[in-house]
N, C-alpha and C. Protein backbone atom coordinates (compact mmCIF):
# COMPACT_ATOMS: atom_id res chain seq x y z
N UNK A 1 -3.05 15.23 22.31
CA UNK A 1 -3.40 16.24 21.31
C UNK A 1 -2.19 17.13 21.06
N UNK A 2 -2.15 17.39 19.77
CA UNK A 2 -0.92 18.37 19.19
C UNK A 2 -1.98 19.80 18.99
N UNK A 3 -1.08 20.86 19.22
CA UNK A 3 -1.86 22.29 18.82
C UNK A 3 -0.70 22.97 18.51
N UNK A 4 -1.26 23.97 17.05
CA UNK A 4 -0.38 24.66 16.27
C UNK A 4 -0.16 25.81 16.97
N UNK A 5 0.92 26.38 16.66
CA UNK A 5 1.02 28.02 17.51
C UNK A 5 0.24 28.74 16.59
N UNK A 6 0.06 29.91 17.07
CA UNK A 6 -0.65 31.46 16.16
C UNK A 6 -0.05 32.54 16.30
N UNK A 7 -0.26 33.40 15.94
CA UNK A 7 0.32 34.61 15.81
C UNK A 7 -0.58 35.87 16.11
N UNK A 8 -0.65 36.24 17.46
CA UNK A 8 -1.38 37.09 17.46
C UNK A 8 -1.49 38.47 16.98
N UNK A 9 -2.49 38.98 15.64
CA UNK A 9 -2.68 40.05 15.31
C UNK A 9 -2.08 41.39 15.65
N UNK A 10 -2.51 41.66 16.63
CA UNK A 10 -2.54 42.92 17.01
C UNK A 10 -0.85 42.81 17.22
N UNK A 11 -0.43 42.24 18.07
CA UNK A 11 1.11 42.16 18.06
C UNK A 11 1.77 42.16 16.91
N UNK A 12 1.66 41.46 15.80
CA UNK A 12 2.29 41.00 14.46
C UNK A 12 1.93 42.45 14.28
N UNK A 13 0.81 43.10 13.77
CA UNK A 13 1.13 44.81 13.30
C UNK A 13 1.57 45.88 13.98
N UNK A 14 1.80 45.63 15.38
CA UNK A 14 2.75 46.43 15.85
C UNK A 14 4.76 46.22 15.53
N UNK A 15 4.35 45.33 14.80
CA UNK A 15 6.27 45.10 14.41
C UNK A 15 6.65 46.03 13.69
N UNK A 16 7.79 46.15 13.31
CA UNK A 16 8.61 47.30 12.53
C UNK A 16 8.12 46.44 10.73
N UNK A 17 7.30 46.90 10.12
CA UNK A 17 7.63 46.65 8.66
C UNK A 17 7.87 45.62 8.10
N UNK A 18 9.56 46.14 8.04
CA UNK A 18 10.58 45.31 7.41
C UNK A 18 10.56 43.72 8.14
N UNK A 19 10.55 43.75 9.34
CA UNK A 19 10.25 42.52 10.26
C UNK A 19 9.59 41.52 9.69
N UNK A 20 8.49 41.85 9.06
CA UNK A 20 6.97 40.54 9.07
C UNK A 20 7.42 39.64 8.44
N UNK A 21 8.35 39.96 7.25
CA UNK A 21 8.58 38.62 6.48
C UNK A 21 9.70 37.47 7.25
N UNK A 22 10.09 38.02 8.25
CA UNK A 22 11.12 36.99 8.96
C UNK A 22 9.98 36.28 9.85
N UNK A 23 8.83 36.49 9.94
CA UNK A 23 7.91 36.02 11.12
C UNK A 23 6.89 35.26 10.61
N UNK A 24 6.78 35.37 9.15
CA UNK A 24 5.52 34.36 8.26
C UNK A 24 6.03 33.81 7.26
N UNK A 25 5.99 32.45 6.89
CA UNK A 25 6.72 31.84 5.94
C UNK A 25 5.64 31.12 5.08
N UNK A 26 6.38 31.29 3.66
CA UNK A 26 5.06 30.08 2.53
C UNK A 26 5.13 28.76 3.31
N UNK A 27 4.22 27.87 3.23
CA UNK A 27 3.65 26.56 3.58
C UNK A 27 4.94 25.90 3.17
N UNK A 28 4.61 25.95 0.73
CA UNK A 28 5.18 25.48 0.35
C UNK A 28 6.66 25.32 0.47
N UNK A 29 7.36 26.79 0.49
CA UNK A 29 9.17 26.87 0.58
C UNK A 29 9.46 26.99 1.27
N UNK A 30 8.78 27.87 2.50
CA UNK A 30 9.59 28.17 4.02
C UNK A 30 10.54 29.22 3.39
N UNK A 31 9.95 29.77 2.35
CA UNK A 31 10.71 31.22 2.18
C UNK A 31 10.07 32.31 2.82
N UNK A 32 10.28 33.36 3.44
CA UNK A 32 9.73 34.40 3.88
C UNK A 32 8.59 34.98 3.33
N UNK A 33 7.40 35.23 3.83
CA UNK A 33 6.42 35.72 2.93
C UNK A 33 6.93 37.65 2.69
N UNK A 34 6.36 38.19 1.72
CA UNK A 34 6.91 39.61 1.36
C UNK A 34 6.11 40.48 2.89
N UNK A 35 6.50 41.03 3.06
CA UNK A 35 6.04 42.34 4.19
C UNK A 35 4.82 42.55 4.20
N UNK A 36 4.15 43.48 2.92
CA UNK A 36 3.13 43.66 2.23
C UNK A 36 2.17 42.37 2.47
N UNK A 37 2.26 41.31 1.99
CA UNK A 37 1.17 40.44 2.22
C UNK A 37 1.24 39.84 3.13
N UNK A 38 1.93 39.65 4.41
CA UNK A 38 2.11 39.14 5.84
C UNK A 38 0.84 40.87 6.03
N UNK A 39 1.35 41.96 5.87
CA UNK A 39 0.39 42.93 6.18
C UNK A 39 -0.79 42.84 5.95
N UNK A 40 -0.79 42.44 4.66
CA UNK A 40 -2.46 42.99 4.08
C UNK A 40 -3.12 41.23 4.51
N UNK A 41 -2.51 40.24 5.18
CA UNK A 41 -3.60 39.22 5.43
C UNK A 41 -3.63 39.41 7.02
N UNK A 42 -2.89 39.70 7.40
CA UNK A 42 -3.41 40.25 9.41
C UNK A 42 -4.98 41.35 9.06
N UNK A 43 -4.40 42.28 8.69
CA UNK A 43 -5.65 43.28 8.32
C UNK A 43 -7.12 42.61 7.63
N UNK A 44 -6.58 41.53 6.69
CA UNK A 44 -7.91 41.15 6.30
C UNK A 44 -8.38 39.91 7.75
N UNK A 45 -7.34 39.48 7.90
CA UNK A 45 -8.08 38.92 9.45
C UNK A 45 -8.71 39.19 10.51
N UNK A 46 -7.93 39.94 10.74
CA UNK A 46 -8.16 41.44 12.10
C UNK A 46 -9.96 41.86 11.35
N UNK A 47 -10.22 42.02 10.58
CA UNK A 47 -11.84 42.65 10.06
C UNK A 47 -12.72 41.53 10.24
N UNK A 48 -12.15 40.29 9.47
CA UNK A 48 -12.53 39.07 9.66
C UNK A 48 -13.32 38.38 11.20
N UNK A 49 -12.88 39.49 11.99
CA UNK A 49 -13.01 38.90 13.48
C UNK A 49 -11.70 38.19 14.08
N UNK A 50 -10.74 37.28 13.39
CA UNK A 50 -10.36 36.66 13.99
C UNK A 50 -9.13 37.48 15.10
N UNK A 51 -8.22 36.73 16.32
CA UNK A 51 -7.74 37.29 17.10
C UNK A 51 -6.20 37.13 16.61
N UNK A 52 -6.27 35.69 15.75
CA UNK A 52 -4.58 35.27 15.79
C UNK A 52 -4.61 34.88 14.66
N UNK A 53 -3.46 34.70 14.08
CA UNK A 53 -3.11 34.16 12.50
C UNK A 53 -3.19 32.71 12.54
N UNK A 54 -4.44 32.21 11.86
CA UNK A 54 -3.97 30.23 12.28
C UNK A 54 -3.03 30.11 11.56
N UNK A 55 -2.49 28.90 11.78
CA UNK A 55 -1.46 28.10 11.06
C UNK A 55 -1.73 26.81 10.50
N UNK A 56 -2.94 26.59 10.67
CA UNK A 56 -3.89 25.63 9.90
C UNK A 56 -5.17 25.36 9.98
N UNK A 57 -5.48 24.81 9.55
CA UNK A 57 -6.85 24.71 9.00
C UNK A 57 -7.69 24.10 9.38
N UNK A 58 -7.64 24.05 11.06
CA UNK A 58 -8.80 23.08 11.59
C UNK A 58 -8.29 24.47 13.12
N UNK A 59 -9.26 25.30 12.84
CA UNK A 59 -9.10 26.29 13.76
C UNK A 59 -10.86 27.08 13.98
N UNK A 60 -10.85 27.30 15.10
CA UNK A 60 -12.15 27.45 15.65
C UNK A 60 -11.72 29.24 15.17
N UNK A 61 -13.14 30.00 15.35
CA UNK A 61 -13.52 31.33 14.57
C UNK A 61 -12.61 32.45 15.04
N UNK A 62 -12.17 32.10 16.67
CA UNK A 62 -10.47 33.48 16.31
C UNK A 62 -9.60 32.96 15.80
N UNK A 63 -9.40 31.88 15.31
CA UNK A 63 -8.04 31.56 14.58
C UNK A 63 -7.05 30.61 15.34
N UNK A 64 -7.73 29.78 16.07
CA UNK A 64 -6.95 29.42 17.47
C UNK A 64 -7.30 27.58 17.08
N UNK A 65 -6.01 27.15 16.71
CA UNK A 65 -5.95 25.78 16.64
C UNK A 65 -6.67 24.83 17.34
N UNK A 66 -7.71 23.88 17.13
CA UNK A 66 -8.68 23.26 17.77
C UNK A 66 -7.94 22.27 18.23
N UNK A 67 -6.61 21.79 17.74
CA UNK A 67 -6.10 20.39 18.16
C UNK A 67 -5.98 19.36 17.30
N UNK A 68 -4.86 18.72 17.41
CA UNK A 68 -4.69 17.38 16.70
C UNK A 68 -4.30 16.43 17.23
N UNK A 69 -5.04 15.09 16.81
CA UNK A 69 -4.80 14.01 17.67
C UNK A 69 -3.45 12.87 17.00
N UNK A 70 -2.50 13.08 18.14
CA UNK A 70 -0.98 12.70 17.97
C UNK A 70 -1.52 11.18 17.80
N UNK A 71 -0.78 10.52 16.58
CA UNK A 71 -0.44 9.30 16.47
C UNK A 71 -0.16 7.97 17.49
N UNK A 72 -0.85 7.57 17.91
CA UNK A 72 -0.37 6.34 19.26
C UNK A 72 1.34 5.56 18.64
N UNK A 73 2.19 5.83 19.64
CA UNK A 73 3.64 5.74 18.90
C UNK A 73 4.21 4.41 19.72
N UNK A 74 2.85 3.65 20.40
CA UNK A 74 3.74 2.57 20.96
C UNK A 74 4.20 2.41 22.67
N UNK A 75 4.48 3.62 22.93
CA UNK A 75 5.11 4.08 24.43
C UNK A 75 3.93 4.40 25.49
């Protein structure tokens, strides 16, 4: 099984600001997301219940990667 990292909440809004966008990136570009909306989606999470920022989309109700099953590669 493969499991995604997260980002736990409460830590991510204790950063300085300016910080968040070096710490959350678009899916699509892997450009920095803006400050402001790395902010305002922890906060809507954090209400949400959840504990951590998933990083995808097969994540049980705190936000915590359920697992993925790695490819059989032969070895």
């Amino acid at each position: 099984m493969r499991y995604c990292g997260s980002l736990d909440l409460e830590h991510l809004l204790r950063q300085p600001f300016g910080q968040l966008g070096r710490l959350v990136r678009d899916n699509a570009t892997g450009a920095p997301l803006p400050p402001v909306e790395v902010a305002a989606r922890a906060v809507l999470l954090r209400a949400a219940g959840y504990e951590v920022m998933p990083m995808c989309a097969h994540h049980d109700r705190r936000g915590f990667c359920l697992g993925h099953p790695e490819p059989d590669n032969g070895m």
